[in-house]
ModelCIF file with pLDDT and N, C-alpha, C, O atoms, coordinates in Angstrom:
data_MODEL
#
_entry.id   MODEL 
#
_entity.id                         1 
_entity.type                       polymer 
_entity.pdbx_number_of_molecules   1 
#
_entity_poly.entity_id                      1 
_entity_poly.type                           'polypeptide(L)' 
_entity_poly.nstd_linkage                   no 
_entity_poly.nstd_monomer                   no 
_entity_poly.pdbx_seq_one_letter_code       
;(UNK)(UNK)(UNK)(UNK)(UNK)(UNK)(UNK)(UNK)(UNK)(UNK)(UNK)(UNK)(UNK)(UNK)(UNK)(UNK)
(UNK)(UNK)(UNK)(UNK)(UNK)(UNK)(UNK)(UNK)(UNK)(UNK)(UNK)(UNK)(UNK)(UNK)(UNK)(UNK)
(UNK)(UNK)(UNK)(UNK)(UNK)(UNK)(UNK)(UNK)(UNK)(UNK)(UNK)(UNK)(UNK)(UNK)
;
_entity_poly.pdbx_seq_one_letter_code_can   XXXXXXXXXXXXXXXXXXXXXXXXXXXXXXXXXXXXXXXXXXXXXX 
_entity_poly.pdbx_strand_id                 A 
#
loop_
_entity_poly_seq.entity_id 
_entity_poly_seq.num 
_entity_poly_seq.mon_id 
_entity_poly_seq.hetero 
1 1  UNK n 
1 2  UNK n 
1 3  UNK n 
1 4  UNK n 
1 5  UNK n 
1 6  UNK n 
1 7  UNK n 
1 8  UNK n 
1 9  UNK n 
1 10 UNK n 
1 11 UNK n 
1 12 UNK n 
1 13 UNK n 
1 14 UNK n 
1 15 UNK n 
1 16 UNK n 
1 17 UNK n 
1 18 UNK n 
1 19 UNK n 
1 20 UNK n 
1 21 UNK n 
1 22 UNK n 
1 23 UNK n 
1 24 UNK n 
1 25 UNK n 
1 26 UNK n 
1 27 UNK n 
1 28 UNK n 
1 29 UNK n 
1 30 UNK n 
1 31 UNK n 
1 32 UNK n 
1 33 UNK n 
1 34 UNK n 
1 35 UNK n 
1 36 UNK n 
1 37 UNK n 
1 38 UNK n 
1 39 UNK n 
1 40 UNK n 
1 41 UNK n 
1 42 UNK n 
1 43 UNK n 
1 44 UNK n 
1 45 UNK n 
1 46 UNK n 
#
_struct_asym.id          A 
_struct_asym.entity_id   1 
#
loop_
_ma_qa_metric.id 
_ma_qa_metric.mode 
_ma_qa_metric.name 
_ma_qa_metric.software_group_id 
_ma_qa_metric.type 
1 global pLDDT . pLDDT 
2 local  pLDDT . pLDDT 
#
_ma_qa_metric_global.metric_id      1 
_ma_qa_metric_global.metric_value   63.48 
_ma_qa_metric_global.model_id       1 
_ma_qa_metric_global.ordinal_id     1 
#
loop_
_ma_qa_metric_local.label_asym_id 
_ma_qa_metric_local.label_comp_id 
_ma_qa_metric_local.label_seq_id 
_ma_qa_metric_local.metric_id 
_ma_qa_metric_local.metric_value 
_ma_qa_metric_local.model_id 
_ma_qa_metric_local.ordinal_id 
A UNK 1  2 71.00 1 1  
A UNK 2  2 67.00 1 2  
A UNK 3  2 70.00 1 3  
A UNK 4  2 70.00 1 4  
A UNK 5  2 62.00 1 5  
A UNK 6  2 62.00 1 6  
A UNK 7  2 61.00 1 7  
A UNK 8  2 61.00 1 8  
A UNK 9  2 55.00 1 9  
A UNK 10 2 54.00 1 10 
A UNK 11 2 55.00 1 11 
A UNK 12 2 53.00 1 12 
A UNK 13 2 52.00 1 13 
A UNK 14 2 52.00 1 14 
A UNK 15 2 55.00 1 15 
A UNK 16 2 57.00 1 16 
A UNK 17 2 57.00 1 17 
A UNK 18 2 62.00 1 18 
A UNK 19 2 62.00 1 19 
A UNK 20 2 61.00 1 20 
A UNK 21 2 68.00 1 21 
A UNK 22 2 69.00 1 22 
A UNK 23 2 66.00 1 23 
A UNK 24 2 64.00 1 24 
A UNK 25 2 70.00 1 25 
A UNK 26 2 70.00 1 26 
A UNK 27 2 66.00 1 27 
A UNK 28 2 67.00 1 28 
A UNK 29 2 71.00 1 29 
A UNK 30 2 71.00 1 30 
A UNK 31 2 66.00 1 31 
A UNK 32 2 66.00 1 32 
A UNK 33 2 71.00 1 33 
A UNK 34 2 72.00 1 34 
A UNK 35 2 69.00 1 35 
A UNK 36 2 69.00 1 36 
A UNK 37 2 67.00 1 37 
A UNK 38 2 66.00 1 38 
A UNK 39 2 65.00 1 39 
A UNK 40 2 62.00 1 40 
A UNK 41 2 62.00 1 41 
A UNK 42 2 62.00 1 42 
A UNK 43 2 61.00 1 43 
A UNK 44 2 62.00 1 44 
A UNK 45 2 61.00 1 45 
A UNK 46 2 58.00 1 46 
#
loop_
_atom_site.group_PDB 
_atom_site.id 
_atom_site.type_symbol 
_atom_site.label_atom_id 
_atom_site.label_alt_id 
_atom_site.label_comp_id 
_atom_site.label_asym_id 
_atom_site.label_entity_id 
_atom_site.label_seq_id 
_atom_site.pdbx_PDB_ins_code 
_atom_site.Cartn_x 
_atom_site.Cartn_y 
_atom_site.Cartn_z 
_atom_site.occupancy 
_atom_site.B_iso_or_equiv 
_atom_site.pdbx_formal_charge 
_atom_site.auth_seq_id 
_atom_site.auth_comp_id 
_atom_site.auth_asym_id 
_atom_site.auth_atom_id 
_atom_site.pdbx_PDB_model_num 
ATOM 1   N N  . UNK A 1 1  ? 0.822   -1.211 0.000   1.00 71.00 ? 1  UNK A N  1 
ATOM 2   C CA . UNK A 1 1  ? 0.000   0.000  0.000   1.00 71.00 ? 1  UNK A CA 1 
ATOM 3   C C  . UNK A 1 1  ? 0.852   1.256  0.000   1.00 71.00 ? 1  UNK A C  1 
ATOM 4   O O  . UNK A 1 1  ? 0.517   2.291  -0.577  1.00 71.00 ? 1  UNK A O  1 
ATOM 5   N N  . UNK A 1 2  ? 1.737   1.131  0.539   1.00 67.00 ? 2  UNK A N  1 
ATOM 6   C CA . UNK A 1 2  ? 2.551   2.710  0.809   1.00 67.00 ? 2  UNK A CA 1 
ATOM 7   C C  . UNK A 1 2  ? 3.522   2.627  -0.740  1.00 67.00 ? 2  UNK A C  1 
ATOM 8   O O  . UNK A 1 2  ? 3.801   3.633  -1.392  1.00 67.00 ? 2  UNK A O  1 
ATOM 9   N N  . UNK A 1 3  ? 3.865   1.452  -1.058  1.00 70.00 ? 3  UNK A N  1 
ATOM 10  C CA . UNK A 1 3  ? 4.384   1.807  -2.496  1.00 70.00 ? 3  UNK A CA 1 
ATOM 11  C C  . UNK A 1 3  ? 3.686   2.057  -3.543  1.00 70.00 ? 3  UNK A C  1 
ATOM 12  O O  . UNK A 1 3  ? 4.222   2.599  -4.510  1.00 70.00 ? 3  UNK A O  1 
ATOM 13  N N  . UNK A 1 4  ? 2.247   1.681  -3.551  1.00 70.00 ? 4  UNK A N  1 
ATOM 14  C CA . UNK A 1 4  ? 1.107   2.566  -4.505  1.00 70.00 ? 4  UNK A CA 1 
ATOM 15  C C  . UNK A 1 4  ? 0.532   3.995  -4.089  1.00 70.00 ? 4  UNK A C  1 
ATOM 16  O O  . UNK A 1 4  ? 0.154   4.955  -4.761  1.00 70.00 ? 4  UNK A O  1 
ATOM 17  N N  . UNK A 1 5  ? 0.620   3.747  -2.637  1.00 62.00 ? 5  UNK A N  1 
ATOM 18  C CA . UNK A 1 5  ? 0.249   5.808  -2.388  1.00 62.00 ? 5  UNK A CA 1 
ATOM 19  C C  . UNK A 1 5  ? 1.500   6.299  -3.201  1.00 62.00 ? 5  UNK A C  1 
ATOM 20  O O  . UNK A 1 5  ? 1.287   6.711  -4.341  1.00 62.00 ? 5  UNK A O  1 
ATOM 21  N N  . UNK A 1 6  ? 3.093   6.291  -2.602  1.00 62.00 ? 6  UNK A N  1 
ATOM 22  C CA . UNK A 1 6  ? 3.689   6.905  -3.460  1.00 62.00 ? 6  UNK A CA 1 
ATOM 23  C C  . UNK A 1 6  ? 3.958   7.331  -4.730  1.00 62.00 ? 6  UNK A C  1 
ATOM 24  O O  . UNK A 1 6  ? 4.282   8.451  -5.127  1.00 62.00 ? 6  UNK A O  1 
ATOM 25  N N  . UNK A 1 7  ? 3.702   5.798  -5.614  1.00 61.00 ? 7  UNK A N  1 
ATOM 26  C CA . UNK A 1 7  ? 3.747   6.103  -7.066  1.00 61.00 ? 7  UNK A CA 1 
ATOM 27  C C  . UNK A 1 7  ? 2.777   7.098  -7.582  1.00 61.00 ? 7  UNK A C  1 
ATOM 28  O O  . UNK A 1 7  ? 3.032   7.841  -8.530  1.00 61.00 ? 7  UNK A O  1 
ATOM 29  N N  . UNK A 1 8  ? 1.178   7.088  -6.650  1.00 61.00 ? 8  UNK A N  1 
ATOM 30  C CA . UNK A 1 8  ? -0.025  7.964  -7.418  1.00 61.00 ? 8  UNK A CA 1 
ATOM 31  C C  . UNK A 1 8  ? 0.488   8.872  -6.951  1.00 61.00 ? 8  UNK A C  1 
ATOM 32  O O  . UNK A 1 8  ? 0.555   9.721  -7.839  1.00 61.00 ? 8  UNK A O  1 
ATOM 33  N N  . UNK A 1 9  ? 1.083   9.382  -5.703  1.00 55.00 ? 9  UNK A N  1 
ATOM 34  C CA . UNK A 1 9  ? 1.426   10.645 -5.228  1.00 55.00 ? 9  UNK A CA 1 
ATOM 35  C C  . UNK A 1 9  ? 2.226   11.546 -6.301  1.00 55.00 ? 9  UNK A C  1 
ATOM 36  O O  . UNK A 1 9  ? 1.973   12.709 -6.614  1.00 55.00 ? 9  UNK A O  1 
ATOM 37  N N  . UNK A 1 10 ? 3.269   10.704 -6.789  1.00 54.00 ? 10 UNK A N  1 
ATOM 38  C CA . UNK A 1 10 ? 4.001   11.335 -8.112  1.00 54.00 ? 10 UNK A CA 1 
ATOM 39  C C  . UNK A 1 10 ? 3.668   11.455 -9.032  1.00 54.00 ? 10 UNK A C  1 
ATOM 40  O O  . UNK A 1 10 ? 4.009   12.473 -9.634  1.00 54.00 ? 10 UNK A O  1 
ATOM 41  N N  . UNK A 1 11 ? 2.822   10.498 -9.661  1.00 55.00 ? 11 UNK A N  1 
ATOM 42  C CA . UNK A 1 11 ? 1.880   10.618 -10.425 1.00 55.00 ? 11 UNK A CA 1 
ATOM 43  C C  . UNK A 1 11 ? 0.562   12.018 -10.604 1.00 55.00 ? 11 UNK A C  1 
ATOM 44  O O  . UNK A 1 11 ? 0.032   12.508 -11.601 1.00 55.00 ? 11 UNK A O  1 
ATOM 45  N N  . UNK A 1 12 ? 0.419   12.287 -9.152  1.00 53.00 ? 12 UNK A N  1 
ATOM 46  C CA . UNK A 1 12 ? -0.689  13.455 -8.693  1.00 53.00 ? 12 UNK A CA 1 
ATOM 47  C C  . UNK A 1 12 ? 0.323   14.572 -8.730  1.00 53.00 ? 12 UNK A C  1 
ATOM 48  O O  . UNK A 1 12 ? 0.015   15.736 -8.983  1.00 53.00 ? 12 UNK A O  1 
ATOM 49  N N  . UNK A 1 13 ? 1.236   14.264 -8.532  1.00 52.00 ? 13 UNK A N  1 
ATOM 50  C CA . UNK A 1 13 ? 2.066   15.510 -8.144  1.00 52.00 ? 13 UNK A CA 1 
ATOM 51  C C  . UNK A 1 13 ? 2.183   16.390 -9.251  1.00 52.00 ? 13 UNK A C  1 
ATOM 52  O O  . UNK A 1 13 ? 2.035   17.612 -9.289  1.00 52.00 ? 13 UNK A O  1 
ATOM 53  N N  . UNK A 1 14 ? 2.625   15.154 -10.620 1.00 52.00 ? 14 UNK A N  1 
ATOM 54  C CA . UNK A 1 14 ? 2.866   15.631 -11.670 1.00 52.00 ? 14 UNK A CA 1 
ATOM 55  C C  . UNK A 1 14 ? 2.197   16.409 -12.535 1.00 52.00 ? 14 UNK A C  1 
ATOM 56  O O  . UNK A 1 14 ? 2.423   17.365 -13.278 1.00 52.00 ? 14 UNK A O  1 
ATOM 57  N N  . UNK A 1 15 ? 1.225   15.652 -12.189 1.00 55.00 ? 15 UNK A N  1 
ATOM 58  C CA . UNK A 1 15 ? -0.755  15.640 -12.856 1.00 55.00 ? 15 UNK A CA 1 
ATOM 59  C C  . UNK A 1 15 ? -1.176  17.521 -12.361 1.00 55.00 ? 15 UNK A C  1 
ATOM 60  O O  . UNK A 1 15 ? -1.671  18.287 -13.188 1.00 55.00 ? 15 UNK A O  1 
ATOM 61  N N  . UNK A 1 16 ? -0.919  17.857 -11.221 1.00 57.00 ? 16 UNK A N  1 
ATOM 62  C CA . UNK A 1 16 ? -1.349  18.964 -10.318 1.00 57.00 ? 16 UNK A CA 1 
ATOM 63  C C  . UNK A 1 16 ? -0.081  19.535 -10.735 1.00 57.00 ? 16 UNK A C  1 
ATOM 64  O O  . UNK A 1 16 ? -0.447  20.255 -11.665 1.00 57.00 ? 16 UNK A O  1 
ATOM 65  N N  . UNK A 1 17 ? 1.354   19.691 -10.627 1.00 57.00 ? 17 UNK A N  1 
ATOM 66  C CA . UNK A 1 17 ? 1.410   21.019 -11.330 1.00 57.00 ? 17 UNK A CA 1 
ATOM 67  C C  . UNK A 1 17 ? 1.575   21.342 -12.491 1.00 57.00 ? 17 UNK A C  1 
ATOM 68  O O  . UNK A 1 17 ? 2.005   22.389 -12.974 1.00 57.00 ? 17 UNK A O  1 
ATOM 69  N N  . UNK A 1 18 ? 1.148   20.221 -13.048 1.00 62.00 ? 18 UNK A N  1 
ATOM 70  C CA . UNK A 1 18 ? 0.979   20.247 -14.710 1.00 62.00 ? 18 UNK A CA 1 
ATOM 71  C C  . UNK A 1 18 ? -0.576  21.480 -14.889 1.00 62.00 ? 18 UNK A C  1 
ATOM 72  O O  . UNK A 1 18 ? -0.764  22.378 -15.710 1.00 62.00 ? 18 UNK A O  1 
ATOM 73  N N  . UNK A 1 19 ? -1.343  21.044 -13.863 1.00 62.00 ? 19 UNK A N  1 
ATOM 74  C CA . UNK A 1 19 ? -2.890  21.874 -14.185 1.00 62.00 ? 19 UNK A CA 1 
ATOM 75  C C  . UNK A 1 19 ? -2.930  23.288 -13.578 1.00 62.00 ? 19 UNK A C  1 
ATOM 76  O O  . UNK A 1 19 ? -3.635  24.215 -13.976 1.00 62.00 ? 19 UNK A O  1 
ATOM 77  N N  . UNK A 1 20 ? -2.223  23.304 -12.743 1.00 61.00 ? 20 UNK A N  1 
ATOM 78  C CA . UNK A 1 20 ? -1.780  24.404 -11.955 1.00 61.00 ? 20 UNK A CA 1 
ATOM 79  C C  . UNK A 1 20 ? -1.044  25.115 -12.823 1.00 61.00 ? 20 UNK A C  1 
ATOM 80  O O  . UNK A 1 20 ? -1.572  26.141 -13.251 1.00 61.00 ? 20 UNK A O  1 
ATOM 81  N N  . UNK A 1 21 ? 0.167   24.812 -13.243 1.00 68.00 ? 21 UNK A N  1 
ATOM 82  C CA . UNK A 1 21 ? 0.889   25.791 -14.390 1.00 68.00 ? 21 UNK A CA 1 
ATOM 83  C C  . UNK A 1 21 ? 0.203   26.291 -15.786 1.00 68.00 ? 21 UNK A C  1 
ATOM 84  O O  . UNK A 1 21 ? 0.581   27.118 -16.616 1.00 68.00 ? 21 UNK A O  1 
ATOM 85  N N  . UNK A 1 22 ? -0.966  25.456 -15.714 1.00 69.00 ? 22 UNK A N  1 
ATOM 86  C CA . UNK A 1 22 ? -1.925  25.705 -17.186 1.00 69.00 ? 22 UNK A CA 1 
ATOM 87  C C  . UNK A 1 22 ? -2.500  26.855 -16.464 1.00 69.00 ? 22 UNK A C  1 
ATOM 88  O O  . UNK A 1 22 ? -2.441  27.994 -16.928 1.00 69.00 ? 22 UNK A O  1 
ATOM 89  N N  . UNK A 1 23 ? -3.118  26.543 -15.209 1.00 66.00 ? 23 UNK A N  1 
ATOM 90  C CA . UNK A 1 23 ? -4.458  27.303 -15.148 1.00 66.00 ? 23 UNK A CA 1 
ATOM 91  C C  . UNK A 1 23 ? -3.740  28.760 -14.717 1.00 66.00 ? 23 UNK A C  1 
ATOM 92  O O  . UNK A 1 23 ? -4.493  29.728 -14.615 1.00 66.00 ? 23 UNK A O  1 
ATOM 93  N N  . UNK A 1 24 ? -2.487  28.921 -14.494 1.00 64.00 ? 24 UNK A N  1 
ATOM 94  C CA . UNK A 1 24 ? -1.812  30.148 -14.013 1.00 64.00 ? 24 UNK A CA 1 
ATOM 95  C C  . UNK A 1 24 ? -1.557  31.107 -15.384 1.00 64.00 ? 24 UNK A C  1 
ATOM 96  O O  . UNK A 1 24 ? -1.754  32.311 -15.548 1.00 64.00 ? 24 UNK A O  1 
ATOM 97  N N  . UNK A 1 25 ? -1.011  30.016 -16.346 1.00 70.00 ? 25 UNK A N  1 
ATOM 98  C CA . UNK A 1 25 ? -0.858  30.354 -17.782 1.00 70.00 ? 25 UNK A CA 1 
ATOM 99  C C  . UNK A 1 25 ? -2.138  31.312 -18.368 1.00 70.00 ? 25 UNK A C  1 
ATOM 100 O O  . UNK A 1 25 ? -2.100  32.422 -18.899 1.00 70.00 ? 25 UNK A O  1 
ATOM 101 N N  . UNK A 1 26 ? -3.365  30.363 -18.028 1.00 70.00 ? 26 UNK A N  1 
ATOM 102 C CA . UNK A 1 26 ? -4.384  30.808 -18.877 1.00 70.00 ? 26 UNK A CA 1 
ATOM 103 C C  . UNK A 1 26 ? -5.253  31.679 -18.321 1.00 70.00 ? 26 UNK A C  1 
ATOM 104 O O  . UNK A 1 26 ? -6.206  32.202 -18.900 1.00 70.00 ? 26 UNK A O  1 
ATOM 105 N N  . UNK A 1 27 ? -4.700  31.944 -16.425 1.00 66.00 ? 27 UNK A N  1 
ATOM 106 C CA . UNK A 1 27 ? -5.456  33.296 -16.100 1.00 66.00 ? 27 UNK A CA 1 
ATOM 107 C C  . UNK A 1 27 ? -4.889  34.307 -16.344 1.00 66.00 ? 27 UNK A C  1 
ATOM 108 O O  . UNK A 1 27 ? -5.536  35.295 -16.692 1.00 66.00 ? 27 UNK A O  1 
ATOM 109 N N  . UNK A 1 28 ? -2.914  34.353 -16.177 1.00 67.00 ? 28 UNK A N  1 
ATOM 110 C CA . UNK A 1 28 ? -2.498  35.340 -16.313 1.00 67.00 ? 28 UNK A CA 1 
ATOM 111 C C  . UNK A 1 28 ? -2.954  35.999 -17.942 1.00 67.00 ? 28 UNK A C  1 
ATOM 112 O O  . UNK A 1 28 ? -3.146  37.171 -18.264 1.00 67.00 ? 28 UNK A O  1 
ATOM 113 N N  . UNK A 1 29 ? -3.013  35.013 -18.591 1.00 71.00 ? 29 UNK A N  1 
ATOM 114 C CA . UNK A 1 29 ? -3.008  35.790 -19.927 1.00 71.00 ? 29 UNK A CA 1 
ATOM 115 C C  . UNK A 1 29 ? -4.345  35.923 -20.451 1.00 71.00 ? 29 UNK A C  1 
ATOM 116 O O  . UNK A 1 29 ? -4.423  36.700 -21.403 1.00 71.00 ? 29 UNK A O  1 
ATOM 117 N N  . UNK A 1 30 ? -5.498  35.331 -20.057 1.00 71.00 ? 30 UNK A N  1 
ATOM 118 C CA . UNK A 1 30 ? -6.807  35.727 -20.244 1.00 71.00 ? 30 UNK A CA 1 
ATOM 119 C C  . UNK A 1 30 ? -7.021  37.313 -19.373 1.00 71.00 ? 30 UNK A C  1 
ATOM 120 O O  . UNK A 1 30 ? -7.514  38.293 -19.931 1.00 71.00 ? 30 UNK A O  1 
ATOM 121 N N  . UNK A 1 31 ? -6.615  37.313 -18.136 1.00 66.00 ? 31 UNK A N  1 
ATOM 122 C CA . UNK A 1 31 ? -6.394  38.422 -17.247 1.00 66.00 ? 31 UNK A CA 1 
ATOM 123 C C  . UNK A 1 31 ? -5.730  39.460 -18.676 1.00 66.00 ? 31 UNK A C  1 
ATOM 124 O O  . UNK A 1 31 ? -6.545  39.738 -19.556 1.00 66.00 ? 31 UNK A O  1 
ATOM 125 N N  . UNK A 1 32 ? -4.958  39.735 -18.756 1.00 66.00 ? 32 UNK A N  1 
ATOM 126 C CA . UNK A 1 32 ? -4.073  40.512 -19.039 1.00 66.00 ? 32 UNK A CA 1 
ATOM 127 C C  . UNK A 1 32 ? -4.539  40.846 -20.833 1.00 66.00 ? 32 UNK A C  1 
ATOM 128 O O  . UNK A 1 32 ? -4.469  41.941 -21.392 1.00 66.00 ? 32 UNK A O  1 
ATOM 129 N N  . UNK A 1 33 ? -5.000  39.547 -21.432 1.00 71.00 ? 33 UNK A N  1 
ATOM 130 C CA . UNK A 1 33 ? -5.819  40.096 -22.511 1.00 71.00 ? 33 UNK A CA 1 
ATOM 131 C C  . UNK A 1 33 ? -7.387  40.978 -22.174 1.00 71.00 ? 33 UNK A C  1 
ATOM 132 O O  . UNK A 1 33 ? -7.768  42.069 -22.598 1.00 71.00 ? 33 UNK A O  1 
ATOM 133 N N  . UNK A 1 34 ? -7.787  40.391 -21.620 1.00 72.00 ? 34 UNK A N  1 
ATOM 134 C CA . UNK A 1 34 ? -8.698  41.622 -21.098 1.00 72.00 ? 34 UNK A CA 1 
ATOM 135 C C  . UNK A 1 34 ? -8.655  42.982 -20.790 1.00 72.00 ? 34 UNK A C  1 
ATOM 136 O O  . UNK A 1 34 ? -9.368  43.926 -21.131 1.00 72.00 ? 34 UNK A O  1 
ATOM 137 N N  . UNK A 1 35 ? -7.737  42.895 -20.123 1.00 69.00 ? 35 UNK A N  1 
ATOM 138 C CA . UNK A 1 35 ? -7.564  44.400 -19.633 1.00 69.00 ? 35 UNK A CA 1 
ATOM 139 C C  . UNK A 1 35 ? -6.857  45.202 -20.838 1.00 69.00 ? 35 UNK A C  1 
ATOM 140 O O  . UNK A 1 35 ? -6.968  46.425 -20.923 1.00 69.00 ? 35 UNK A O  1 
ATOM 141 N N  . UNK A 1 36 ? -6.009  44.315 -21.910 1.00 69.00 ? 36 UNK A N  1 
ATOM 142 C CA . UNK A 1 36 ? -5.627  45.553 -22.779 1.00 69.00 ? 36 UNK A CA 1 
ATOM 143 C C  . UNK A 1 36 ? -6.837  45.665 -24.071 1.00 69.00 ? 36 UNK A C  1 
ATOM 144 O O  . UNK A 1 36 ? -6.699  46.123 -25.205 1.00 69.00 ? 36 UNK A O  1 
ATOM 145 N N  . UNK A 1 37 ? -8.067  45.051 -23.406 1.00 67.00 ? 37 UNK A N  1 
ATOM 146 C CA . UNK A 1 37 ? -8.865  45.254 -24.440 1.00 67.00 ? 37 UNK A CA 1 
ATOM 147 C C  . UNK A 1 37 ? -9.788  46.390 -23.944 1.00 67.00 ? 37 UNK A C  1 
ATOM 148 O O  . UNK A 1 37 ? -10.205 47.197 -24.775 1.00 67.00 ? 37 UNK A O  1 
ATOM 149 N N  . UNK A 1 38 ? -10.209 46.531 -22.362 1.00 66.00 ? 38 UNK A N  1 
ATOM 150 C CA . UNK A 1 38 ? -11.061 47.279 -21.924 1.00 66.00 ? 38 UNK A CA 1 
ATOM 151 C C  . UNK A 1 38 ? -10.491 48.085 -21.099 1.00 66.00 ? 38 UNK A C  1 
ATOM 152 O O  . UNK A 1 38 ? -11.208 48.806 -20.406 1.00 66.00 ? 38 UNK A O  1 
ATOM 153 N N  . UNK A 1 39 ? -9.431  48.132 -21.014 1.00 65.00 ? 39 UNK A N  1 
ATOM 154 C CA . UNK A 1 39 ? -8.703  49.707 -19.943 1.00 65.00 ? 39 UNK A CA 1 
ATOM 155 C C  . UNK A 1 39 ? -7.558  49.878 -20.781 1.00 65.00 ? 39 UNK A C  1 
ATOM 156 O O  . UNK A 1 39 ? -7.417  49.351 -21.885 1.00 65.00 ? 39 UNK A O  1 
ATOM 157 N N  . UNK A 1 40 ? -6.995  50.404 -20.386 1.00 62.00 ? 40 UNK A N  1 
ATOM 158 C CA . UNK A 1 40 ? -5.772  51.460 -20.898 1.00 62.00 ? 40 UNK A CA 1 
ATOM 159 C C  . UNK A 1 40 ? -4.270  51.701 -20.443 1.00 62.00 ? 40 UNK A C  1 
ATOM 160 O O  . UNK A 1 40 ? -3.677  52.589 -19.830 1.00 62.00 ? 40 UNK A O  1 
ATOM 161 N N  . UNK A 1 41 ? -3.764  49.864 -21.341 1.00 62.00 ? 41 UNK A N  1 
ATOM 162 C CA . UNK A 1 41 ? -2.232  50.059 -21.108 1.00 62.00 ? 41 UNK A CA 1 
ATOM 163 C C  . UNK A 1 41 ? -1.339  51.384 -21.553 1.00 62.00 ? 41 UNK A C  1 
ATOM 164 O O  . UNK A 1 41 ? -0.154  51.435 -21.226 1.00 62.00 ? 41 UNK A O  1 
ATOM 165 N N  . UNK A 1 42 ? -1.710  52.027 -22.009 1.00 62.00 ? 42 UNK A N  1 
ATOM 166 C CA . UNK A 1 42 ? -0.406  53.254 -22.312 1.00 62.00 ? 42 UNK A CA 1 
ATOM 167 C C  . UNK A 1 42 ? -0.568  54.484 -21.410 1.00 62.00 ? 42 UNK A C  1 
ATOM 168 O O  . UNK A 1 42 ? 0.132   55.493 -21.494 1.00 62.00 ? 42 UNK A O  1 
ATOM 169 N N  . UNK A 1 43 ? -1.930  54.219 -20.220 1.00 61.00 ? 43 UNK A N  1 
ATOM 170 C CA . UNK A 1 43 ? -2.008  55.302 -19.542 1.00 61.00 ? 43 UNK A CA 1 
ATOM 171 C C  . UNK A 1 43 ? -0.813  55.273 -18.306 1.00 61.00 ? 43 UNK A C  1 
ATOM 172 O O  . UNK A 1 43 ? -0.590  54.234 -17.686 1.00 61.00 ? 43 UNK A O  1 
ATOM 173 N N  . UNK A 1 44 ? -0.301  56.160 -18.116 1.00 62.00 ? 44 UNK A N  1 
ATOM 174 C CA . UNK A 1 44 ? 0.950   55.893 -16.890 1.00 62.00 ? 44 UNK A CA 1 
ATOM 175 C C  . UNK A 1 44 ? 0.214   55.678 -15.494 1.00 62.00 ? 44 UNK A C  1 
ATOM 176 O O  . UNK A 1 44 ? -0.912  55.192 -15.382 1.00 62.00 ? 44 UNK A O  1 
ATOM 177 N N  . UNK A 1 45 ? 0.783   55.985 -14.759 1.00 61.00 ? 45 UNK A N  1 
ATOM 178 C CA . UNK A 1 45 ? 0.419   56.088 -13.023 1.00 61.00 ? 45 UNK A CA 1 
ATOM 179 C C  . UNK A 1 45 ? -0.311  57.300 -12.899 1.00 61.00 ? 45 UNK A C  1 
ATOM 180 O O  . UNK A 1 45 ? -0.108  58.229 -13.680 1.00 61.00 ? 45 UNK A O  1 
ATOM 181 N N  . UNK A 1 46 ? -1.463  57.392 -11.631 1.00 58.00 ? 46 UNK A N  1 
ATOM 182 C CA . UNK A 1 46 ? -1.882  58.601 -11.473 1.00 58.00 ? 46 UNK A CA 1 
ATOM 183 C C  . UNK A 1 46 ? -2.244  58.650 -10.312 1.00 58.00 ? 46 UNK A C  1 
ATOM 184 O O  . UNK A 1 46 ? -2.703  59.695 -9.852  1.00 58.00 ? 46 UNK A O  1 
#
């Protein structure tokens, strides 16, 4: 038993930050396409 928790564990591990690095991917840049569609990257600081 503890040598099949481990293997799924690596298995999960892999699995999770495989989905995690997607879903970071696809907020930062869904995020960030948005905003240069509806606010205003060339405005400076104010």
């Amino acid at each position: 038993a503890a040598k099949s928790v481990a293997a799924k564990g690596a298995r999960t591990g892999v699995e999770t930050w495989g989905g995690l690095t997607l879903t970071a991917i696809l907020v930062t840049a869904g995020g960030l396409g948005l905003y240069s569609y509806l606010g205003k990257p060339q405005m400076g600081d104010m």
